[in-house]
PDB file of N, CA and C in Angstrom:
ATOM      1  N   UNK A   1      57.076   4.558  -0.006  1.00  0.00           N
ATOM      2  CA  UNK A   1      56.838   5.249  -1.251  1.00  0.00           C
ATOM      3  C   UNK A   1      55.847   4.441  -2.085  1.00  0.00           C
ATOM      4  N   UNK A   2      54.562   5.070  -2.791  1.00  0.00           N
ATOM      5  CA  UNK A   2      53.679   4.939  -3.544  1.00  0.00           C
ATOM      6  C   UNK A   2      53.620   4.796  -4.932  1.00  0.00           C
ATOM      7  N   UNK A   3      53.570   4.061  -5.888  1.00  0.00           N
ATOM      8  CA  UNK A   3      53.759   4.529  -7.043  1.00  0.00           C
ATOM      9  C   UNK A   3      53.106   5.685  -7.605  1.00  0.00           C
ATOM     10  N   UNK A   4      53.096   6.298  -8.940  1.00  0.00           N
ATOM     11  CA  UNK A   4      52.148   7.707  -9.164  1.00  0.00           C
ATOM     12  C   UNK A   4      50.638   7.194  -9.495  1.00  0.00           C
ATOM     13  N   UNK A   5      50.569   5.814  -9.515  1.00  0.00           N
ATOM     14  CA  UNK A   5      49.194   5.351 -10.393  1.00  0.00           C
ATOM     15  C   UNK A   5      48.715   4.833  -8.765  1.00  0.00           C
ATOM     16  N   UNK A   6      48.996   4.440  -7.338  1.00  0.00           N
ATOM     17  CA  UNK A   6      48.717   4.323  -6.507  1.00  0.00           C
ATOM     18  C   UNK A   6      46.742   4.443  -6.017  1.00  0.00           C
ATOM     19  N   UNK A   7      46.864   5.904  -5.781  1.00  0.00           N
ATOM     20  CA  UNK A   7      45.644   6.139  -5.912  1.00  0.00           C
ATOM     21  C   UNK A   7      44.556   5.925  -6.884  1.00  0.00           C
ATOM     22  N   UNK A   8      44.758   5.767  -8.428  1.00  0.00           N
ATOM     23  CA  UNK A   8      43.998   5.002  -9.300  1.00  0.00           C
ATOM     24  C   UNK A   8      43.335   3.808  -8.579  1.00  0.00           C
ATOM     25  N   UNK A   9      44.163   3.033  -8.618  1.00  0.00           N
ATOM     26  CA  UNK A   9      44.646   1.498  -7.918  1.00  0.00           C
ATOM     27  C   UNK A   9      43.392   1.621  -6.695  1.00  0.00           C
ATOM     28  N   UNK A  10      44.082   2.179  -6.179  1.00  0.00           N
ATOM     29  CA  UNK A  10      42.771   1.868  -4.864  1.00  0.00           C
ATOM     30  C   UNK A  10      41.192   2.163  -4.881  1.00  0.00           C
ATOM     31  N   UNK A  11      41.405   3.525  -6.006  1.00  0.00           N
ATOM     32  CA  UNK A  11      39.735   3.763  -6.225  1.00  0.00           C
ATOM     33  C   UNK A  11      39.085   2.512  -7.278  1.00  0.00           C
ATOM     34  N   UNK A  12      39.933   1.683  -7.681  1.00  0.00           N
ATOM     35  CA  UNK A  12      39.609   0.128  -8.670  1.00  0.00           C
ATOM     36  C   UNK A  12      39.261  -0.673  -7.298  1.00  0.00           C
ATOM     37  N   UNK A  13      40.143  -0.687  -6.422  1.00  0.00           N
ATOM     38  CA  UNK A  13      39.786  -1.774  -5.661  1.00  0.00           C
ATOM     39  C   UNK A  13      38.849  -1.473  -4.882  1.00  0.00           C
ATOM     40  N   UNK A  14      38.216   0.205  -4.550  1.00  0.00           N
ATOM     41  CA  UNK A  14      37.640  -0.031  -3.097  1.00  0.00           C
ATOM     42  C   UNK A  14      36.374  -0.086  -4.281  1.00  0.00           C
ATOM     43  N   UNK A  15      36.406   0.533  -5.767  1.00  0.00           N
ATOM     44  CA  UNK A  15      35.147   0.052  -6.755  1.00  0.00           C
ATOM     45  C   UNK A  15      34.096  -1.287  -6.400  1.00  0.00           C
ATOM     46  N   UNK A  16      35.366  -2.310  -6.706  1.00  0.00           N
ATOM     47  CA  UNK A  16      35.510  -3.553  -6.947  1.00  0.00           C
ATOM     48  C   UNK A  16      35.075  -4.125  -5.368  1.00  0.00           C
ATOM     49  N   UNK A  17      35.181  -3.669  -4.456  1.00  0.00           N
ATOM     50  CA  UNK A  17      35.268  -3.921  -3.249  1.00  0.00           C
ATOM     51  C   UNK A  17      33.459  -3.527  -2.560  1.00  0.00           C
ATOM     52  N   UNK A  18      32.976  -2.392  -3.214  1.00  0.00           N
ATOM     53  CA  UNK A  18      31.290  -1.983  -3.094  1.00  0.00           C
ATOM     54  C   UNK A  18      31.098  -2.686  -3.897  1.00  0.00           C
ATOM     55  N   UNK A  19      31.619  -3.784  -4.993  1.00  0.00           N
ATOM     56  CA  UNK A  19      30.199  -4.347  -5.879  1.00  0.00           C
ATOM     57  C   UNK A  19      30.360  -5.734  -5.211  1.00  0.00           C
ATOM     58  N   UNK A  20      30.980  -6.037  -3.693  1.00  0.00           N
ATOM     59  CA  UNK A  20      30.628  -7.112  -2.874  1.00  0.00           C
ATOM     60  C   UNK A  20      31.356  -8.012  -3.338  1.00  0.00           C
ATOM     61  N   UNK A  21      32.589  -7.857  -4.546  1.00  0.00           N
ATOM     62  CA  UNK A  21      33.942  -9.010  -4.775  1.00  0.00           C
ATOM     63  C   UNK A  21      34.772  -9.179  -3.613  1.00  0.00           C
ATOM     64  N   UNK A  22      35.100 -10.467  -4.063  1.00  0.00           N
ATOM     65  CA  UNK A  22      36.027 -11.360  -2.659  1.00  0.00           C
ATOM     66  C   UNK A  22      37.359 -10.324  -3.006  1.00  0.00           C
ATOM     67  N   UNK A  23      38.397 -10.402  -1.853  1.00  0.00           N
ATOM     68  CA  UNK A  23      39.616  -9.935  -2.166  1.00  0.00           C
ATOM     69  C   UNK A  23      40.587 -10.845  -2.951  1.00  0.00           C
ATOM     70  N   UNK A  24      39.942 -11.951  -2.776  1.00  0.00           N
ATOM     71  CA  UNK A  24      40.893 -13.113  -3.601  1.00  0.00           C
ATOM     72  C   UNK A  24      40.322 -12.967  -5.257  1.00  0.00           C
ATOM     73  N   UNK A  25      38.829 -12.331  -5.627  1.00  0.00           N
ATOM     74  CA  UNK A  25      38.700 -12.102  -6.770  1.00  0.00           C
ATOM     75  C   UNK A  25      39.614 -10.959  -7.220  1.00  0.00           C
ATOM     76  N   UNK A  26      39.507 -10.327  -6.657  1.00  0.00           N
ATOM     77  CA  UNK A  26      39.473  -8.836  -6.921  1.00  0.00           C
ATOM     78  C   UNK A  26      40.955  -8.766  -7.839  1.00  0.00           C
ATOM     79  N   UNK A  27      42.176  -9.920  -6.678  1.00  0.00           N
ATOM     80  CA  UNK A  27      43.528  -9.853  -6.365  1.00  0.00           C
ATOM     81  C   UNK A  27      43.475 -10.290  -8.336  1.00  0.00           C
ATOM     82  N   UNK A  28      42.569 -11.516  -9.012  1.00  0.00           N
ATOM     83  CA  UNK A  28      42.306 -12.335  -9.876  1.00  0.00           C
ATOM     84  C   UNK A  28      42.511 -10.538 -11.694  1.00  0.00           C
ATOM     85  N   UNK A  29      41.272  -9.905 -10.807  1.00  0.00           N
ATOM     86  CA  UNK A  29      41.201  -9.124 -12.041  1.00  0.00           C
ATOM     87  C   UNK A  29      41.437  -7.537 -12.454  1.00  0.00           C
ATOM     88  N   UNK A  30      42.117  -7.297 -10.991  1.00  0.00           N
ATOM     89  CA  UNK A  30      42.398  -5.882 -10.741  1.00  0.00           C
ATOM     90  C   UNK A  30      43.299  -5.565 -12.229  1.00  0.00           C
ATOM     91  N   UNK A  31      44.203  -6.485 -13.051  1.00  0.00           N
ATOM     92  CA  UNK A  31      45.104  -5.564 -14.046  1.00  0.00           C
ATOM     93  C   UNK A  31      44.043  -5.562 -15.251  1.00  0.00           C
ATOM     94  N   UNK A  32      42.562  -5.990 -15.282  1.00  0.00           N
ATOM     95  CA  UNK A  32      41.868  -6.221 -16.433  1.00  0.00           C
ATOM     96  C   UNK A  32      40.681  -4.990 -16.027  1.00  0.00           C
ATOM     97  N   UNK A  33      40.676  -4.377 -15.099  1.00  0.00           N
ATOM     98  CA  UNK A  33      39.703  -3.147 -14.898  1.00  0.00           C
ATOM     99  C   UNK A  33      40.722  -1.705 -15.431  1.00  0.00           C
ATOM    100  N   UNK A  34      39.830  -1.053 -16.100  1.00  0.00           N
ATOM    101  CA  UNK A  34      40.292  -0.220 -16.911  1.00  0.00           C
ATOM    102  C   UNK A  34      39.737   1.111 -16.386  1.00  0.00           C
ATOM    103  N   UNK A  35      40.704   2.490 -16.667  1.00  0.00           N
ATOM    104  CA  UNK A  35      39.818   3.865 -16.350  1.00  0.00           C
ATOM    105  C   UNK A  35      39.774   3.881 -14.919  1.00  0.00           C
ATOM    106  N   UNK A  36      38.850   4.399 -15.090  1.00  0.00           N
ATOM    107  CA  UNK A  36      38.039   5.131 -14.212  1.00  0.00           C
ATOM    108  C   UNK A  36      37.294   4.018 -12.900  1.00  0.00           C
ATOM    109  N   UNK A  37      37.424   2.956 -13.284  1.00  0.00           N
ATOM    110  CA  UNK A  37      37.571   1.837 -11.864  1.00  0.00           C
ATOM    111  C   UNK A  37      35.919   0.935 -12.758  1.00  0.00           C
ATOM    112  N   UNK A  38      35.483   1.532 -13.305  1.00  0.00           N
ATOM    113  CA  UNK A  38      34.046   1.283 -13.197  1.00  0.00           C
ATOM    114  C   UNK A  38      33.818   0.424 -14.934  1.00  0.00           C
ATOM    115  N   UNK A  39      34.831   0.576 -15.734  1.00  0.00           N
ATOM    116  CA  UNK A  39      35.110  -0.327 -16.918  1.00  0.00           C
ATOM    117  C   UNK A  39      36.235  -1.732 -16.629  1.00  0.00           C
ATOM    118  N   UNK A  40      35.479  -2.916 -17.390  1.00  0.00           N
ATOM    119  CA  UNK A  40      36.014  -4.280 -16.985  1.00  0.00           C
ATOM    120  C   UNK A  40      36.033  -4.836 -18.595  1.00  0.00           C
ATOM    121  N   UNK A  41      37.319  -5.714 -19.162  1.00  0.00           N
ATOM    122  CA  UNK A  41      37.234  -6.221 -19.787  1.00  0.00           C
ATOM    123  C   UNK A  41      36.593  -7.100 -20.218  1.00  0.00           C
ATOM    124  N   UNK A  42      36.129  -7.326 -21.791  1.00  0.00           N
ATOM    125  CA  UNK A  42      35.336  -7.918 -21.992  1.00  0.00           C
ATOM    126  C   UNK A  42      35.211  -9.618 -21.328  1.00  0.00           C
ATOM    127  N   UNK A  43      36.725 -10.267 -21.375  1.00  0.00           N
ATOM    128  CA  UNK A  43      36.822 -11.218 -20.672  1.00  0.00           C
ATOM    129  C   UNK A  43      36.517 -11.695 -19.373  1.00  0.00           C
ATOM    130  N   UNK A  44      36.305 -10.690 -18.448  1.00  0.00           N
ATOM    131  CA  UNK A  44      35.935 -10.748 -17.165  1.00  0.00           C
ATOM    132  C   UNK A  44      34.477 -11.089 -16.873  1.00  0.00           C
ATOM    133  N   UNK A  45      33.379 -11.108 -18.327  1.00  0.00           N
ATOM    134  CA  UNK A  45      31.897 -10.802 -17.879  1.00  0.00           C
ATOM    135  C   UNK A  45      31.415 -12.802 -17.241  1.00  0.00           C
ATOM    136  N   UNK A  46      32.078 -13.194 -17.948  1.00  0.00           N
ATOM    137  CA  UNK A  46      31.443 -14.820 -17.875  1.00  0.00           C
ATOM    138  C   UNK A  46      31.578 -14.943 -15.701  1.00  0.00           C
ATOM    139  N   UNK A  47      33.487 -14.330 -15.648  1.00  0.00           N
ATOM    140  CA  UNK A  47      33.597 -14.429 -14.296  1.00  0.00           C
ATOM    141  C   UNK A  47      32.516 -13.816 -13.414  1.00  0.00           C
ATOM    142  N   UNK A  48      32.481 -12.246 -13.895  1.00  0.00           N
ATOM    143  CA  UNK A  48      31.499 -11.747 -12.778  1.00  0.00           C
ATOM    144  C   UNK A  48      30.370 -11.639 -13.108  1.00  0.00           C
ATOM    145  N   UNK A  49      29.847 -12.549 -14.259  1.00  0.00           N
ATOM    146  CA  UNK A  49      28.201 -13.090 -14.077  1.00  0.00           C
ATOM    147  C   UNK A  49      28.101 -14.233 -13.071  1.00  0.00           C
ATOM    148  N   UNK A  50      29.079 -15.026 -12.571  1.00  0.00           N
ATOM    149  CA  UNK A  50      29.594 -16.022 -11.891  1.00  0.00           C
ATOM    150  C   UNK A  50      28.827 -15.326 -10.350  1.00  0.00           C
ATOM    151  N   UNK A  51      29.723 -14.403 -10.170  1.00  0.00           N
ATOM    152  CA  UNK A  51      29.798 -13.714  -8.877  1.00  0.00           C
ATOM    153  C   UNK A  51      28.374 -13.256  -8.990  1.00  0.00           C
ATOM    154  N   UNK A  52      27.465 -12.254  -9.880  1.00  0.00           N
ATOM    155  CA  UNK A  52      26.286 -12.202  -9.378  1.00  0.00           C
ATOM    156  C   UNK A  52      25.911 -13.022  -9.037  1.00  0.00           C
ATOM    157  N   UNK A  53      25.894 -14.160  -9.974  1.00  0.00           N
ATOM    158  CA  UNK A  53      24.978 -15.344  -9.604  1.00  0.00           C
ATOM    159  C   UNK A  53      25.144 -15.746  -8.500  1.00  0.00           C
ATOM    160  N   UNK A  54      25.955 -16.195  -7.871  1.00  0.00           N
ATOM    161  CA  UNK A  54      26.062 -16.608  -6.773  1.00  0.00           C
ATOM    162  C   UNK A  54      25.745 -15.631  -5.358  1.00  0.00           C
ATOM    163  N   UNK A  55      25.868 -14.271  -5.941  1.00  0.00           N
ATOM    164  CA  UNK A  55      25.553 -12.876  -4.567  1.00  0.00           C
ATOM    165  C   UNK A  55      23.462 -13.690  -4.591  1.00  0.00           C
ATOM    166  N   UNK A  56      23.246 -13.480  -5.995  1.00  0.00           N
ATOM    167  CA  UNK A  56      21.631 -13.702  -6.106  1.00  0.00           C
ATOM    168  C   UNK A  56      21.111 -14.793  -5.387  1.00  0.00           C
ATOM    169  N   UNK A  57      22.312 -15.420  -5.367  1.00  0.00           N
ATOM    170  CA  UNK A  57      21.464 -17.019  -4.726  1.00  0.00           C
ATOM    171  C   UNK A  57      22.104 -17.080  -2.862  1.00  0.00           C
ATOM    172  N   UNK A  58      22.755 -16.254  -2.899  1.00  0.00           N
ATOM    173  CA  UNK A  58      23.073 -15.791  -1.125  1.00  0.00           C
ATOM    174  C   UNK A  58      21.462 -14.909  -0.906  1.00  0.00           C
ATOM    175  N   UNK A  59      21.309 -13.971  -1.560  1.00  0.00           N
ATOM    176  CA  UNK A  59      20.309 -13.160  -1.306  1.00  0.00           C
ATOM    177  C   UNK A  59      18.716 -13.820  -0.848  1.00  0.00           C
ATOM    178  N   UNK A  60      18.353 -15.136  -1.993  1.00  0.00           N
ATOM    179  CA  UNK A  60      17.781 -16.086  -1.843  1.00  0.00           C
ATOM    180  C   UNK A  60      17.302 -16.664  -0.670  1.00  0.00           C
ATOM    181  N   UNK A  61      18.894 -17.213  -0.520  1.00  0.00           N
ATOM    182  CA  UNK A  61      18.633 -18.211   0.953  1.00  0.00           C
ATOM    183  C   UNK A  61      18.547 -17.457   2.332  1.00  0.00           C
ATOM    184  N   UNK A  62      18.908 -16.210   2.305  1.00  0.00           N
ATOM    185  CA  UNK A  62      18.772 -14.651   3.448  1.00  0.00           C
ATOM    186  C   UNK A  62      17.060 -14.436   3.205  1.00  0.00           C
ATOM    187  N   UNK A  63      16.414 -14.225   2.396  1.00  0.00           N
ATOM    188  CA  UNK A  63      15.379 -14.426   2.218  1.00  0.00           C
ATOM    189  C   UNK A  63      14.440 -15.515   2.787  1.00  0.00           C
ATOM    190  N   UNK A  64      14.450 -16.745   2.262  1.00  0.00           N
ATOM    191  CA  UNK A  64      13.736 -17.453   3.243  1.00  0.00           C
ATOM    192  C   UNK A  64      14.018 -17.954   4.251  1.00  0.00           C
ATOM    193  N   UNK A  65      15.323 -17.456   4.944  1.00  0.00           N
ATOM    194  CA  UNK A  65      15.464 -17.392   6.471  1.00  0.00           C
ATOM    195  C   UNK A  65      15.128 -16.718   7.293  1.00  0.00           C
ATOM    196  N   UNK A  66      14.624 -15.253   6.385  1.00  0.00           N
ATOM    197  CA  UNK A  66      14.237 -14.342   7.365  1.00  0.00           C
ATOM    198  C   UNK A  66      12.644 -14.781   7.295  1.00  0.00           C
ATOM    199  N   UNK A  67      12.213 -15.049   6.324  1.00  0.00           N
ATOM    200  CA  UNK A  67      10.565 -15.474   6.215  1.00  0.00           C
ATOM    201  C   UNK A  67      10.262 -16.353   7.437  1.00  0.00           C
ATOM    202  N   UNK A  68      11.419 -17.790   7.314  1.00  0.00           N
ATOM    203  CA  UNK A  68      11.346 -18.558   8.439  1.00  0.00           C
ATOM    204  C   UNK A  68      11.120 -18.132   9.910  1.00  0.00           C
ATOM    205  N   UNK A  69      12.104 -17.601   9.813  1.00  0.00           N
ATOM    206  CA  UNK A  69      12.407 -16.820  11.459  1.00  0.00           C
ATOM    207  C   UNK A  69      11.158 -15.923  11.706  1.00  0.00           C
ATOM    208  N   UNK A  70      10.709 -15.505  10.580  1.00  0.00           N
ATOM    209  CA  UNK A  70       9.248 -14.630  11.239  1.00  0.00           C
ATOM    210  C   UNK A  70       8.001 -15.265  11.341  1.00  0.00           C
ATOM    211  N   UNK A  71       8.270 -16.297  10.576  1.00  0.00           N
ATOM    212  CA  UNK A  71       7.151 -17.285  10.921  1.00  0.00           C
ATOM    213  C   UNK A  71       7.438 -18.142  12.574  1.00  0.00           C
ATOM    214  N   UNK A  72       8.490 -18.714  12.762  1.00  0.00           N
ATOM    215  CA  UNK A  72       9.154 -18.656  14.266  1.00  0.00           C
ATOM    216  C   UNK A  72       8.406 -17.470  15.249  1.00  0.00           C
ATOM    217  N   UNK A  73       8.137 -16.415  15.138  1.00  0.00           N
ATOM    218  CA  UNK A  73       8.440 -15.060  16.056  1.00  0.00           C
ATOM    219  C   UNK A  73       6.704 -14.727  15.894  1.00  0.00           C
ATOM    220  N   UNK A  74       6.125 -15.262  14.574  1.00  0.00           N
ATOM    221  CA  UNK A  74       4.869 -14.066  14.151  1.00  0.00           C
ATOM    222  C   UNK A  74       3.796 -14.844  15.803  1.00  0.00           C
ATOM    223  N   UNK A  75       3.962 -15.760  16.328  1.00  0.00           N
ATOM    224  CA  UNK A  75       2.950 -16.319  17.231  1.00  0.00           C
ATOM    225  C   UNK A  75       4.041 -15.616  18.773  1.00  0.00           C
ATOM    226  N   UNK A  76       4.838 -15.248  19.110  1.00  0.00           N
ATOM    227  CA  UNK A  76       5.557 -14.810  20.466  1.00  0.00           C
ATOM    228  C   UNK A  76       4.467 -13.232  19.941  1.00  0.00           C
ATOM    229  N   UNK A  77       4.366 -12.422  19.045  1.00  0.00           N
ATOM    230  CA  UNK A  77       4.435 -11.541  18.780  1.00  0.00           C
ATOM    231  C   UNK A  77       2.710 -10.918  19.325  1.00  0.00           C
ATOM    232  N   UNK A  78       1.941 -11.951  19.095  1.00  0.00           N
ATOM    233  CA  UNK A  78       0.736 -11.767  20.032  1.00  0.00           C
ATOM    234  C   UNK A  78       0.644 -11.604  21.102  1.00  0.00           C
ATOM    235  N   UNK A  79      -0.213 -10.769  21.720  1.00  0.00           N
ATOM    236  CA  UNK A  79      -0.606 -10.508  23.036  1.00  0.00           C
ATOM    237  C   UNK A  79      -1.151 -11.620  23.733  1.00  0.00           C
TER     238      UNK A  79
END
């Protein structure tokens, strides 16, 4: 048995879950997301400026690995 707010609940988490939060965050701020899944207390912004920052600086280092690796590949790639 489900509670009646159940399904709320999950459309917060699978929200929370597309904007690329850990489950151990998520577990952190799921009672501070409000509505409709897509409103977060004001207290939460310092945390998940945290979390961009850190998605931005993953994105970064995916970046000049792939540059790397094609610089690796751009000389196989000649005839």
């Amino acid at each position: 048995m489900y509670a009646a707010d159940a399904p709320a609940t999950v459309r917060r988490i699978r929200t929370l879950l597309d904007a690329g939060l850990p489950t151990r965050v998520i577990r952190e701020v799921l009672d501070c997301v409000c509505g409709s899944a897509t409103e977060v207390e004001p207290c939460l912004t310092p945390m998940l400026l945290d979390q961009l920052h850190g998605m931005e600086e993953r994105i970064a280092r995916l970046e000049d690995s792939r540059q790397s690796l094609g610089r690796l590949l751009a000389p196989l790639a000649q005839p």
